[in-house]
ModelCIF file with pLDDT and N, C-alpha, C, O atoms, coordinates in Angstrom:
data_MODEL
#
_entry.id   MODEL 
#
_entity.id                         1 
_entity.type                       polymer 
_entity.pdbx_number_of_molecules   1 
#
_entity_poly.entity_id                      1 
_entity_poly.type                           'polypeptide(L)' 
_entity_poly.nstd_linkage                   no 
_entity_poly.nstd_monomer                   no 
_entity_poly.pdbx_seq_one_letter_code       
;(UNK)(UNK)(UNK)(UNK)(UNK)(UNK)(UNK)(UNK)(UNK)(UNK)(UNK)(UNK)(UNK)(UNK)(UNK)(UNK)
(UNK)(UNK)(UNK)(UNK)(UNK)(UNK)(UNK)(UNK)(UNK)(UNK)(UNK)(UNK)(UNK)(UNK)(UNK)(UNK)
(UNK)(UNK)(UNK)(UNK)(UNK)(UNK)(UNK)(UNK)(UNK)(UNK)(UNK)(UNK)(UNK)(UNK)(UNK)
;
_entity_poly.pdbx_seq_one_letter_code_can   XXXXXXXXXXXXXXXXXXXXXXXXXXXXXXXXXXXXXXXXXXXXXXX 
_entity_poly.pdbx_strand_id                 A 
#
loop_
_entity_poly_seq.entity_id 
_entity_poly_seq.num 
_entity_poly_seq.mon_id 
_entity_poly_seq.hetero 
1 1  UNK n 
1 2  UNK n 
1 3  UNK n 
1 4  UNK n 
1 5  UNK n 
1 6  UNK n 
1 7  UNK n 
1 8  UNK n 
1 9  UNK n 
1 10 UNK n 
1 11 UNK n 
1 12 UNK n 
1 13 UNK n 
1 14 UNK n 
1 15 UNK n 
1 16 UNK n 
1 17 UNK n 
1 18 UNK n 
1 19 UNK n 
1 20 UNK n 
1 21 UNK n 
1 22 UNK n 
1 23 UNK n 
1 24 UNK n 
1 25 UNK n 
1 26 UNK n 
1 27 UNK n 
1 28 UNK n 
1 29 UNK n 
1 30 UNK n 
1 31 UNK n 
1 32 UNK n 
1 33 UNK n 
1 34 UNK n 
1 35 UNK n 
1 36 UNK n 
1 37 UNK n 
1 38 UNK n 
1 39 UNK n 
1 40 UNK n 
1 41 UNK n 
1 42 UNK n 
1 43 UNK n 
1 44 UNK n 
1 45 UNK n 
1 46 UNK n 
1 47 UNK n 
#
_struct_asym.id          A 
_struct_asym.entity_id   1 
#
loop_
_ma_qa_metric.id 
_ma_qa_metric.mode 
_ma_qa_metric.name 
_ma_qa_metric.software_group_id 
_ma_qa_metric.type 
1 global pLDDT . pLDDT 
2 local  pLDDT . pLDDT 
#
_ma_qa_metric_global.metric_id      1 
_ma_qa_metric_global.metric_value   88.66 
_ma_qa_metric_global.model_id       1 
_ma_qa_metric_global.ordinal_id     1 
#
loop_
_ma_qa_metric_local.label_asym_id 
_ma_qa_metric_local.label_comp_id 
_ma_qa_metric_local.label_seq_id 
_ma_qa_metric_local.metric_id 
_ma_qa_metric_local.metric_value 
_ma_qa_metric_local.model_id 
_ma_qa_metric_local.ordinal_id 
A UNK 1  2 71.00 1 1  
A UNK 2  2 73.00 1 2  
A UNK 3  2 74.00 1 3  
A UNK 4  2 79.00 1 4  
A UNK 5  2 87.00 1 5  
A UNK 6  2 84.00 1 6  
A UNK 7  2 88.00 1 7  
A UNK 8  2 87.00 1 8  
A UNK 9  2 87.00 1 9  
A UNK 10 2 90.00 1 10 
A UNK 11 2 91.00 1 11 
A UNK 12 2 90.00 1 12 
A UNK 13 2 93.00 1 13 
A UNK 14 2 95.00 1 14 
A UNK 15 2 95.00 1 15 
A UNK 16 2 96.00 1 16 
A UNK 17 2 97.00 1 17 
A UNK 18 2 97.00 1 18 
A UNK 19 2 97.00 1 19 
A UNK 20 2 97.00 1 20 
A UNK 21 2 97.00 1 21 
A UNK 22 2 96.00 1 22 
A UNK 23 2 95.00 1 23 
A UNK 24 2 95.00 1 24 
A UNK 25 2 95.00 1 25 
A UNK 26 2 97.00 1 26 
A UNK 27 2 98.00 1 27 
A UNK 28 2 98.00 1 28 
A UNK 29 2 98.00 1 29 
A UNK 30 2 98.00 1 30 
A UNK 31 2 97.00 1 31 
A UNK 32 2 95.00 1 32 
A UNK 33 2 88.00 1 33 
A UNK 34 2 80.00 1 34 
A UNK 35 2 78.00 1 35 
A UNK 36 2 74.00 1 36 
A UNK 37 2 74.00 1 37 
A UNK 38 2 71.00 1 38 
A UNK 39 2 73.00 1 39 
A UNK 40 2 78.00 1 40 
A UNK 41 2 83.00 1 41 
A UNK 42 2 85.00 1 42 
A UNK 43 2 88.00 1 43 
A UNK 44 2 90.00 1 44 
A UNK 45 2 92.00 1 45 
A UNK 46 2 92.00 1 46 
A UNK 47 2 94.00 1 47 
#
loop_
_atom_site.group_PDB 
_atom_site.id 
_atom_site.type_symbol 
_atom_site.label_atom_id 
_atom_site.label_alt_id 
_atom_site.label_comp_id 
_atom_site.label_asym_id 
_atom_site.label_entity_id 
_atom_site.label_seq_id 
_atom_site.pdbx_PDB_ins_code 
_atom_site.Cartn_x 
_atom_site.Cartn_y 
_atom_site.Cartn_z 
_atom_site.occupancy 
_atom_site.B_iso_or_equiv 
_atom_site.pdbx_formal_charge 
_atom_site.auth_seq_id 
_atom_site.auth_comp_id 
_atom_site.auth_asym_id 
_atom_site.auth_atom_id 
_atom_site.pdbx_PDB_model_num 
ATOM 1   N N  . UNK A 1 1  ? -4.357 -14.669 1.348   1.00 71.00 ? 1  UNK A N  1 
ATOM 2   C CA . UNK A 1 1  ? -3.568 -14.994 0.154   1.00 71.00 ? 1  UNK A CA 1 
ATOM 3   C C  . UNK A 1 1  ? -2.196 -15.519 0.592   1.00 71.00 ? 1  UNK A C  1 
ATOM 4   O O  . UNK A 1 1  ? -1.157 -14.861 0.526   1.00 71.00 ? 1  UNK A O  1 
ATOM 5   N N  . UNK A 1 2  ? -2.294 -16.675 1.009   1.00 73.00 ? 2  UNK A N  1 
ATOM 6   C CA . UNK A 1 2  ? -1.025 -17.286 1.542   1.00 73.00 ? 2  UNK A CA 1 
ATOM 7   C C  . UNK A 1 2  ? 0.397  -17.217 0.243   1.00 73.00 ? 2  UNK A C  1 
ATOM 8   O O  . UNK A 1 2  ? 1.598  -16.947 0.223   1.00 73.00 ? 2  UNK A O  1 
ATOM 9   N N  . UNK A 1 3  ? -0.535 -17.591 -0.576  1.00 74.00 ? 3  UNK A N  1 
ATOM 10  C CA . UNK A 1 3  ? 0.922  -17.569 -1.814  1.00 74.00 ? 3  UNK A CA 1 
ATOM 11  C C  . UNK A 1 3  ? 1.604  -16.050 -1.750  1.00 74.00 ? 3  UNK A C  1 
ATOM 12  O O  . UNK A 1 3  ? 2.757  -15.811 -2.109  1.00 74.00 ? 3  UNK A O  1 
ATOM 13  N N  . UNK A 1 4  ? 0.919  -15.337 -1.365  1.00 79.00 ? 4  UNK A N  1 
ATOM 14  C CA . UNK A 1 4  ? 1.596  -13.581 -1.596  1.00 79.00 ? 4  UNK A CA 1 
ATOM 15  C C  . UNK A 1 4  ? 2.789  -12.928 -0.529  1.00 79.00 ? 4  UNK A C  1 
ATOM 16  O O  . UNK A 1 4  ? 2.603  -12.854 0.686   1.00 79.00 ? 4  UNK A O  1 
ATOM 17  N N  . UNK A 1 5  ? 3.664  -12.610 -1.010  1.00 87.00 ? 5  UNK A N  1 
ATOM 18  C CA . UNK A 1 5  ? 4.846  -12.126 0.335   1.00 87.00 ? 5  UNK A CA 1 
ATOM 19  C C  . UNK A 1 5  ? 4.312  -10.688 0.127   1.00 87.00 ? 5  UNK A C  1 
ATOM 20  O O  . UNK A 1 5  ? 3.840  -10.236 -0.916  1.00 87.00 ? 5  UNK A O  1 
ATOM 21  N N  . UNK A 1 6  ? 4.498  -9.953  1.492   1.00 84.00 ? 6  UNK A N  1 
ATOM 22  C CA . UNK A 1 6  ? 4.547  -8.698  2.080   1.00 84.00 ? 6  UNK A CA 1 
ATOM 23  C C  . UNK A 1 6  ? 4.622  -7.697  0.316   1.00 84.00 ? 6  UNK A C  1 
ATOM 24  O O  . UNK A 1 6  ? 3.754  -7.177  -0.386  1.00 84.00 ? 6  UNK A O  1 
ATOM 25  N N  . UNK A 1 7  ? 6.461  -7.869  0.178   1.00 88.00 ? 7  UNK A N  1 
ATOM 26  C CA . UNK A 1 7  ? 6.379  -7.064  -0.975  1.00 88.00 ? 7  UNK A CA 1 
ATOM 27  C C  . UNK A 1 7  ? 5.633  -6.744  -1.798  1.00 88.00 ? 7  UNK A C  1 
ATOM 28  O O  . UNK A 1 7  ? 5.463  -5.555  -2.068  1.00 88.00 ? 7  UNK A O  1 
ATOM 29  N N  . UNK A 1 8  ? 4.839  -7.959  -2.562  1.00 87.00 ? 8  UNK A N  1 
ATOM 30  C CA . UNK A 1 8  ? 4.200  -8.141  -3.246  1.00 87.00 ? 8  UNK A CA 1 
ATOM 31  C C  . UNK A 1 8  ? 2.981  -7.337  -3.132  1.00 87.00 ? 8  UNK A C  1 
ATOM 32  O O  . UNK A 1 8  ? 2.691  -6.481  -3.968  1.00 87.00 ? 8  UNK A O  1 
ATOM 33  N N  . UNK A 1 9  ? 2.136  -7.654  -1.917  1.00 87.00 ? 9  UNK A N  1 
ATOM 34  C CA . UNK A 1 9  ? 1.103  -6.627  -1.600  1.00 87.00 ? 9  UNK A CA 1 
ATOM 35  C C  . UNK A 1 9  ? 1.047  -5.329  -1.765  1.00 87.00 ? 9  UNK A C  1 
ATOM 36  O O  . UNK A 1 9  ? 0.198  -4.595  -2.271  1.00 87.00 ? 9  UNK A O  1 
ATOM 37  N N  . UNK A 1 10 ? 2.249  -5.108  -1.182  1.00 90.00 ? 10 UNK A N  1 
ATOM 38  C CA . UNK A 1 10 ? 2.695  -3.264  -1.253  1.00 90.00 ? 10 UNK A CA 1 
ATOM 39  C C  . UNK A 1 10 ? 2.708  -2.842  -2.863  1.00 90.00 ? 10 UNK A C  1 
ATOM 40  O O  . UNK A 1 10 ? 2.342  -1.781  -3.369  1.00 90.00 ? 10 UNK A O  1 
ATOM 41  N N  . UNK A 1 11 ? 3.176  -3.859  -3.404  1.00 91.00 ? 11 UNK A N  1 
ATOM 42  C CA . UNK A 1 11 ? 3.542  -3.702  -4.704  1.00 91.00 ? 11 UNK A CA 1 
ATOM 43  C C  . UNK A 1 11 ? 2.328  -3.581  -5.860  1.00 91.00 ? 11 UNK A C  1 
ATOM 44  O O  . UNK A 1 11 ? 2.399  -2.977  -6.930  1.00 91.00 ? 11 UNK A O  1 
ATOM 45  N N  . UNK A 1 12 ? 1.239  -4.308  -5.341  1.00 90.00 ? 12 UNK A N  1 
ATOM 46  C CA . UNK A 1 12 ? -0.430 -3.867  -5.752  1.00 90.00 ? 12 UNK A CA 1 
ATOM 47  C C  . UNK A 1 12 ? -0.716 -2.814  -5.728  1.00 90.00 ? 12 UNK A C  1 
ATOM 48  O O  . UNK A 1 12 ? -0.806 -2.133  -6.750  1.00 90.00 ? 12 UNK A O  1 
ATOM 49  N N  . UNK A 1 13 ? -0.928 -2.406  -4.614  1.00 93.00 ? 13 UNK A N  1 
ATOM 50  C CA . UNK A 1 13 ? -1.223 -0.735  -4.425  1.00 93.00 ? 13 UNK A CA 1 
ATOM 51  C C  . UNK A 1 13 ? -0.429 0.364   -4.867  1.00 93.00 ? 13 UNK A C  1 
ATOM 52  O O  . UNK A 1 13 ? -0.971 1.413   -5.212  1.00 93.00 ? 13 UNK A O  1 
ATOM 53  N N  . UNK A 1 14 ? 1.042  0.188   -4.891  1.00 95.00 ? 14 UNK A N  1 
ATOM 54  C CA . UNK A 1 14 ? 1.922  1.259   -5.864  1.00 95.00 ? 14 UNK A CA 1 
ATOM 55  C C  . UNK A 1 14 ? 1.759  0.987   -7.310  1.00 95.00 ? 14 UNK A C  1 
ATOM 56  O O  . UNK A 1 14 ? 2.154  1.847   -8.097  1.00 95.00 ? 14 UNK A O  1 
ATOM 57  N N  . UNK A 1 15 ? 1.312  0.075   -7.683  1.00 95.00 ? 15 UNK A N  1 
ATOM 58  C CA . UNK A 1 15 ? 1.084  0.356   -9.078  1.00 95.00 ? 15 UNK A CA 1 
ATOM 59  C C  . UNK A 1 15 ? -0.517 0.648   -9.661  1.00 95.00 ? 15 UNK A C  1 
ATOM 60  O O  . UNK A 1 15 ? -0.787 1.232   -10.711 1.00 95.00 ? 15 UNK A O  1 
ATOM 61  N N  . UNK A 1 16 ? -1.684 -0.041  -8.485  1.00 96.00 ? 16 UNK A N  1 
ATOM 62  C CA . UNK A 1 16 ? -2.401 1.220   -8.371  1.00 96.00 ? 16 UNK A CA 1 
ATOM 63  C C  . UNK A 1 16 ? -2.781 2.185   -8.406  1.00 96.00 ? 16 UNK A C  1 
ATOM 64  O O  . UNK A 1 16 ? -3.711 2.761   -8.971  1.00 96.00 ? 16 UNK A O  1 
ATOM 65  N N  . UNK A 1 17 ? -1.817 2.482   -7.584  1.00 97.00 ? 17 UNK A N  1 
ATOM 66  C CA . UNK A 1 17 ? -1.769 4.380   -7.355  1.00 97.00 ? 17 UNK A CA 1 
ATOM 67  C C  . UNK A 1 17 ? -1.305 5.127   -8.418  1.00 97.00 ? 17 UNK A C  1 
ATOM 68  O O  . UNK A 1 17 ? -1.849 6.111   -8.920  1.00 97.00 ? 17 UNK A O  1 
ATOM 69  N N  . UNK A 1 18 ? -0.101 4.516   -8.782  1.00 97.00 ? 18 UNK A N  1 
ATOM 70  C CA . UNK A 1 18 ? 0.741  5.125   -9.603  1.00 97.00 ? 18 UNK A CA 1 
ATOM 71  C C  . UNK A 1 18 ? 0.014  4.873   -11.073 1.00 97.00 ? 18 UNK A C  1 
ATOM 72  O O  . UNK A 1 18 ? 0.752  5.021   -12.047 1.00 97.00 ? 18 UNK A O  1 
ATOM 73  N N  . UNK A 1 19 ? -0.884 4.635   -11.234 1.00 97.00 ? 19 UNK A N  1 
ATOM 74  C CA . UNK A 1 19 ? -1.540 4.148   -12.461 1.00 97.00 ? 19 UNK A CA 1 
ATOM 75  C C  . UNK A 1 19 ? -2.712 5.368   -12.491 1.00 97.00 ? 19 UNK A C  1 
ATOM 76  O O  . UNK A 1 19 ? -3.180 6.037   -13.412 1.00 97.00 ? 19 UNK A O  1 
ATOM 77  N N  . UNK A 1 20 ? -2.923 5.337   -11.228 1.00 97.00 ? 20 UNK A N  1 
ATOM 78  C CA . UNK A 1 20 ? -4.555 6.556   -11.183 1.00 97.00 ? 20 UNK A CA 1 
ATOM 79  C C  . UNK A 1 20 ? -3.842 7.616   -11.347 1.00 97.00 ? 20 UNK A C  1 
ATOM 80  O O  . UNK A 1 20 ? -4.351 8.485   -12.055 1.00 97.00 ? 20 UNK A O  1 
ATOM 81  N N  . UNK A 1 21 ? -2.562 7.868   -10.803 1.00 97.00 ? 21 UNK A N  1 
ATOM 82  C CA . UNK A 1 21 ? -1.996 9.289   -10.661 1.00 97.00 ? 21 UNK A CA 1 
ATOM 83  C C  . UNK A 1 21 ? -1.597 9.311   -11.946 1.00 97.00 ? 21 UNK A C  1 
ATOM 84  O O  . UNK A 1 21 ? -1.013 10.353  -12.242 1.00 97.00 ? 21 UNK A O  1 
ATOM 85  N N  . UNK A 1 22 ? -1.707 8.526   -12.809 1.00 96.00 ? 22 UNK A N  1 
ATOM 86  C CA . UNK A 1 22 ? -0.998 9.019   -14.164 1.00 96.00 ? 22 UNK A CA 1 
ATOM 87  C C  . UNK A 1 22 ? -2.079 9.730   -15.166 1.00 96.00 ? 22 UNK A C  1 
ATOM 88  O O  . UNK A 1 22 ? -1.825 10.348  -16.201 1.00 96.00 ? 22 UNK A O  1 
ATOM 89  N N  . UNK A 1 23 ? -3.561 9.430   -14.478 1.00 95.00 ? 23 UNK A N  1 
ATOM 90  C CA . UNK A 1 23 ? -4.992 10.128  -15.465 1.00 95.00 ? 23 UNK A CA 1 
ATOM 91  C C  . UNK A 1 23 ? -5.158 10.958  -14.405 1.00 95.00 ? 23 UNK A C  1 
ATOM 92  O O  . UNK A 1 23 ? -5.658 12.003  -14.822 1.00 95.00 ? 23 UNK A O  1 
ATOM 93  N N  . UNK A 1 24 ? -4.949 10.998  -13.043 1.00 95.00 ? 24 UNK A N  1 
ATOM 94  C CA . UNK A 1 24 ? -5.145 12.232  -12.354 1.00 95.00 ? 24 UNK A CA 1 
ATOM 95  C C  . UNK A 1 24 ? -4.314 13.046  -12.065 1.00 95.00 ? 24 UNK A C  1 
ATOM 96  O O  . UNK A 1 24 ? -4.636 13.369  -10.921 1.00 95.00 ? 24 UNK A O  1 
ATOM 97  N N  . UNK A 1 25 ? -3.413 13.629  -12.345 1.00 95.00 ? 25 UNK A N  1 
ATOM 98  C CA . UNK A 1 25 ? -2.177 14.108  -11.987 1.00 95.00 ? 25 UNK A CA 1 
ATOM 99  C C  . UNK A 1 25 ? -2.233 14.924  -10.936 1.00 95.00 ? 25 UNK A C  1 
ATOM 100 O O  . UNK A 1 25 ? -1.140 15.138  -10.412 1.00 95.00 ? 25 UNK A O  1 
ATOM 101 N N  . UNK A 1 26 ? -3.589 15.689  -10.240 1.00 97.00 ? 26 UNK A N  1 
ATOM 102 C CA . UNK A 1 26 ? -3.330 16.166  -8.543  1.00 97.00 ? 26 UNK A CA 1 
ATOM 103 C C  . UNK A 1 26 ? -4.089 15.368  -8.263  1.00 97.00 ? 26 UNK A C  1 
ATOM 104 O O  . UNK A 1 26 ? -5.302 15.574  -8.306  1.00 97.00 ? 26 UNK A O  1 
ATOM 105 N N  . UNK A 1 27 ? -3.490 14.118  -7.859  1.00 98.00 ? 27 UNK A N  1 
ATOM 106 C CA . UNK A 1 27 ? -4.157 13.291  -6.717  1.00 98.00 ? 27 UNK A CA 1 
ATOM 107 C C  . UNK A 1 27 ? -2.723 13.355  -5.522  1.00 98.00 ? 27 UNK A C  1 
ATOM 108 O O  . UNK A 1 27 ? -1.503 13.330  -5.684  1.00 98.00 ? 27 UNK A O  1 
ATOM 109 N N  . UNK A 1 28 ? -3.627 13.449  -4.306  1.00 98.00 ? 28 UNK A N  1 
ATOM 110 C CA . UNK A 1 28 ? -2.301 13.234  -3.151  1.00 98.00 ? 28 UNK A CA 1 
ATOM 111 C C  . UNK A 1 28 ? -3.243 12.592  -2.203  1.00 98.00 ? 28 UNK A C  1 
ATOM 112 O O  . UNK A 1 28 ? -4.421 12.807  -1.916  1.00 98.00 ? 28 UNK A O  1 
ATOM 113 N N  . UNK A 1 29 ? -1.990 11.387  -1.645  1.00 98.00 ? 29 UNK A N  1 
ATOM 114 C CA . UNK A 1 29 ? -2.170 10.831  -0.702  1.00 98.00 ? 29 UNK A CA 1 
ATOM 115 C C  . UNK A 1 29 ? -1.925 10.772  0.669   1.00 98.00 ? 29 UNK A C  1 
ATOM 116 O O  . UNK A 1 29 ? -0.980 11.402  1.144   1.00 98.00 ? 29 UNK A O  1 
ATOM 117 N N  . UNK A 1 30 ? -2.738 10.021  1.436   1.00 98.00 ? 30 UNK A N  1 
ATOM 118 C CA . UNK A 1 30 ? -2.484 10.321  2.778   1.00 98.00 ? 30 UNK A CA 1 
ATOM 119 C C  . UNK A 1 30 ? -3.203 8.748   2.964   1.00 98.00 ? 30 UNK A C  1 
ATOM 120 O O  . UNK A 1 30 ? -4.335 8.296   2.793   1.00 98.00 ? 30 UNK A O  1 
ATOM 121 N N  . UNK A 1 31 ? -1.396 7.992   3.577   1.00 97.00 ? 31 UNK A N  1 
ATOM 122 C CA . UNK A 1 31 ? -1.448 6.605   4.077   1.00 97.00 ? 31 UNK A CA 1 
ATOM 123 C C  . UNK A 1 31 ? -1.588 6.770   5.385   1.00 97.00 ? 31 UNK A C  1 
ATOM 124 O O  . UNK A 1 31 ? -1.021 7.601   6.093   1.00 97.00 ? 31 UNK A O  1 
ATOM 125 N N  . UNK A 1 32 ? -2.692 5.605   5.820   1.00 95.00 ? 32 UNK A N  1 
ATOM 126 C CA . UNK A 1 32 ? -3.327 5.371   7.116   1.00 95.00 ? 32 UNK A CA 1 
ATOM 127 C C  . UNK A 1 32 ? -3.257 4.336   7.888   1.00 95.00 ? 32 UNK A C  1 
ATOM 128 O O  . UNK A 1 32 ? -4.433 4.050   8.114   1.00 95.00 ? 32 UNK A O  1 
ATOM 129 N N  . UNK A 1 33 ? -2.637 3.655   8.390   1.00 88.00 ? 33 UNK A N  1 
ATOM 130 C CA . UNK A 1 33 ? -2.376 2.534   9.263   1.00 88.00 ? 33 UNK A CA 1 
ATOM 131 C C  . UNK A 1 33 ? -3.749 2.279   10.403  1.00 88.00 ? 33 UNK A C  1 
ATOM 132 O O  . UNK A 1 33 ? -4.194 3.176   11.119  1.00 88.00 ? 33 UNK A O  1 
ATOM 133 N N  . UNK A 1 34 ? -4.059 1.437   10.383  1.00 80.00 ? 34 UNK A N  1 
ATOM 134 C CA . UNK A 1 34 ? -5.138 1.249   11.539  1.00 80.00 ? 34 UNK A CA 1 
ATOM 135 C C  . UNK A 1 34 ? -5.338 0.250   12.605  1.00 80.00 ? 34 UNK A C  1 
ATOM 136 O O  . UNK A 1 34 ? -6.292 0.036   13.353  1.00 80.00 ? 34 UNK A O  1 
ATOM 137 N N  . UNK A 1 35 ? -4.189 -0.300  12.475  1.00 78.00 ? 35 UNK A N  1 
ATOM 138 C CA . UNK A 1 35 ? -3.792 -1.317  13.672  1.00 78.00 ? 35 UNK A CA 1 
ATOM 139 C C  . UNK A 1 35 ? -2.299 -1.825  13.562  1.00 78.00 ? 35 UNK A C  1 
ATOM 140 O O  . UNK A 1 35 ? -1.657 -1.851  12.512  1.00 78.00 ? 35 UNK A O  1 
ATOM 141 N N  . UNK A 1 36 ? -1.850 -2.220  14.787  1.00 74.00 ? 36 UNK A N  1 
ATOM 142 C CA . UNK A 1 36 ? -0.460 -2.021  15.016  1.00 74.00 ? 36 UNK A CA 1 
ATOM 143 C C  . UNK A 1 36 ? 0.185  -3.489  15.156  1.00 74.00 ? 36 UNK A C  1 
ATOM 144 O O  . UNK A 1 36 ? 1.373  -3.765  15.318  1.00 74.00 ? 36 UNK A O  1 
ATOM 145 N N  . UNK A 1 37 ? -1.159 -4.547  15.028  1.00 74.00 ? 37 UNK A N  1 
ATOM 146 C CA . UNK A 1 37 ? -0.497 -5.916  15.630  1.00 74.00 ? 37 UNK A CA 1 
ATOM 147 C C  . UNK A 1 37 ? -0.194 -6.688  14.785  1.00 74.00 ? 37 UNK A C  1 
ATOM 148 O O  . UNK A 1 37 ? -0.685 -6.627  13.658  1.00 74.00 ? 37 UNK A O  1 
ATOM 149 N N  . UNK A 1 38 ? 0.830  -7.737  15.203  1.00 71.00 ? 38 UNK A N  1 
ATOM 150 C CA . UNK A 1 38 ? 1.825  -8.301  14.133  1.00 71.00 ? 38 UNK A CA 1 
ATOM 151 C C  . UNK A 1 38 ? 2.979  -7.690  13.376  1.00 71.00 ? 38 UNK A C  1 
ATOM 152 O O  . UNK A 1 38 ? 3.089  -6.615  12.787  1.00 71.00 ? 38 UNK A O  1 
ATOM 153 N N  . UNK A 1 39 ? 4.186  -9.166  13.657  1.00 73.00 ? 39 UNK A N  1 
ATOM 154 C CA . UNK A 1 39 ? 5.191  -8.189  12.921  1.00 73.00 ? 39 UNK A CA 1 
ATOM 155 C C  . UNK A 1 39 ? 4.949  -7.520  11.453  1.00 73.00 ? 39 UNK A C  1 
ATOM 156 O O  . UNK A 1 39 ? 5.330  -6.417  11.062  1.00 73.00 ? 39 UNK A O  1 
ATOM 157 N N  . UNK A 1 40 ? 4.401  -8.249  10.941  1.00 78.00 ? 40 UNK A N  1 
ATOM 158 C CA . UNK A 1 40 ? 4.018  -7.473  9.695   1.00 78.00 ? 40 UNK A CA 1 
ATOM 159 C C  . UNK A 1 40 ? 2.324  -6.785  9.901   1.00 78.00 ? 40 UNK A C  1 
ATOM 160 O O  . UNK A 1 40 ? 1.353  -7.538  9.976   1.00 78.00 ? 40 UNK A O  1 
ATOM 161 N N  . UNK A 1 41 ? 2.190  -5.219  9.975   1.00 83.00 ? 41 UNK A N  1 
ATOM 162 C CA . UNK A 1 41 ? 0.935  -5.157  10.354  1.00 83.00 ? 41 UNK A CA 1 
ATOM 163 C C  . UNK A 1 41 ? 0.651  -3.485  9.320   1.00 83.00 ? 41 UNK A C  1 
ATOM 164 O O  . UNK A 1 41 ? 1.533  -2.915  8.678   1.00 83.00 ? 41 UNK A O  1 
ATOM 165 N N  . UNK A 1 42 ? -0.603 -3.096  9.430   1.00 85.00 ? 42 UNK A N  1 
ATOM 166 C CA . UNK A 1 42 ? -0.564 -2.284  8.659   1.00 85.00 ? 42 UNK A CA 1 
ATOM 167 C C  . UNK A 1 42 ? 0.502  -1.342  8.505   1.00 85.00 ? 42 UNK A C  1 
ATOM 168 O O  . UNK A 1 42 ? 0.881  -0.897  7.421   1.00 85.00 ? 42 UNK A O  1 
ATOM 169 N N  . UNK A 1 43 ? 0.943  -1.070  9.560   1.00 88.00 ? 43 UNK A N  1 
ATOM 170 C CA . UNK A 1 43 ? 1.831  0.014   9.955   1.00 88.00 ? 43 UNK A CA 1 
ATOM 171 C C  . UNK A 1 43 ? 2.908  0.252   9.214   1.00 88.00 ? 43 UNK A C  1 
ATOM 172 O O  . UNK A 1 43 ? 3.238  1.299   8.658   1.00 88.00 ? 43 UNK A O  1 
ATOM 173 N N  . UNK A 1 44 ? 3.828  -1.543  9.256   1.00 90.00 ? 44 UNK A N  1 
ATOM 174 C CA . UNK A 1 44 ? 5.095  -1.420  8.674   1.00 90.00 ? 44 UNK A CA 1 
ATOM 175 C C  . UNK A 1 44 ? 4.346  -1.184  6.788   1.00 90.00 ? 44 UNK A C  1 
ATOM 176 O O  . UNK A 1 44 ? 4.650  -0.333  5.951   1.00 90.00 ? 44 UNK A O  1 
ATOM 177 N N  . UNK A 1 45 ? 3.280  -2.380  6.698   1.00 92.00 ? 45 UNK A N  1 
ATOM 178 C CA . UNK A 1 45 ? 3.318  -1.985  4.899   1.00 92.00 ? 45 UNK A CA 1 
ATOM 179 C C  . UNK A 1 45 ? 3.345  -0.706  4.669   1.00 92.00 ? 45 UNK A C  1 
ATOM 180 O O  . UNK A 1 45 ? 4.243  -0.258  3.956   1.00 92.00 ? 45 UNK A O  1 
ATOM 181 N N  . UNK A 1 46 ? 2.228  0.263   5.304   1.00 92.00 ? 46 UNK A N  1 
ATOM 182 C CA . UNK A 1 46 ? 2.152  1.439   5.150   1.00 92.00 ? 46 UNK A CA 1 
ATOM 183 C C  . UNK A 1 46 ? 3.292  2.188   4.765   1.00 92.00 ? 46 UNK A C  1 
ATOM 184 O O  . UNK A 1 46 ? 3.541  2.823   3.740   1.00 92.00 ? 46 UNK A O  1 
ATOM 185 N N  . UNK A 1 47 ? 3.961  1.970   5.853   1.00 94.00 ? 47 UNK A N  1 
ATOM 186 C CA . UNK A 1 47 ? 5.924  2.842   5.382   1.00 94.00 ? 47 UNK A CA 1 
ATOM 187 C C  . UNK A 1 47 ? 6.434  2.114   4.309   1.00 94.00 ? 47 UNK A C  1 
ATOM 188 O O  . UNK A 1 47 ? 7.536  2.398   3.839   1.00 94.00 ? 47 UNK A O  1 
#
């Protein structure tokens, strides 16, 4: 998805989440990174 910046991506999944957690209210997460390469790589979105 070339048109999409970094933020943006991250920004999918927090409103995602934050959307499920609002009909599940004990949901907890645990973010997982699974490869380290590139400056932008799972790692940094993850944080």
């Amino acid at each position: 998805l070339p048109s999409r910046r970094a933020d943006e991506l991250v920004g999918f999944y927090q409103d995602a989440l934050t959307e499920v957690a609002a009909t599940e209210p004990n949901l907890s997460l645990l973010l997982m990174p699974h490869d380290q390469r590139g400056e932008i790589s799972d790692v940094s979105l993850t944080r």
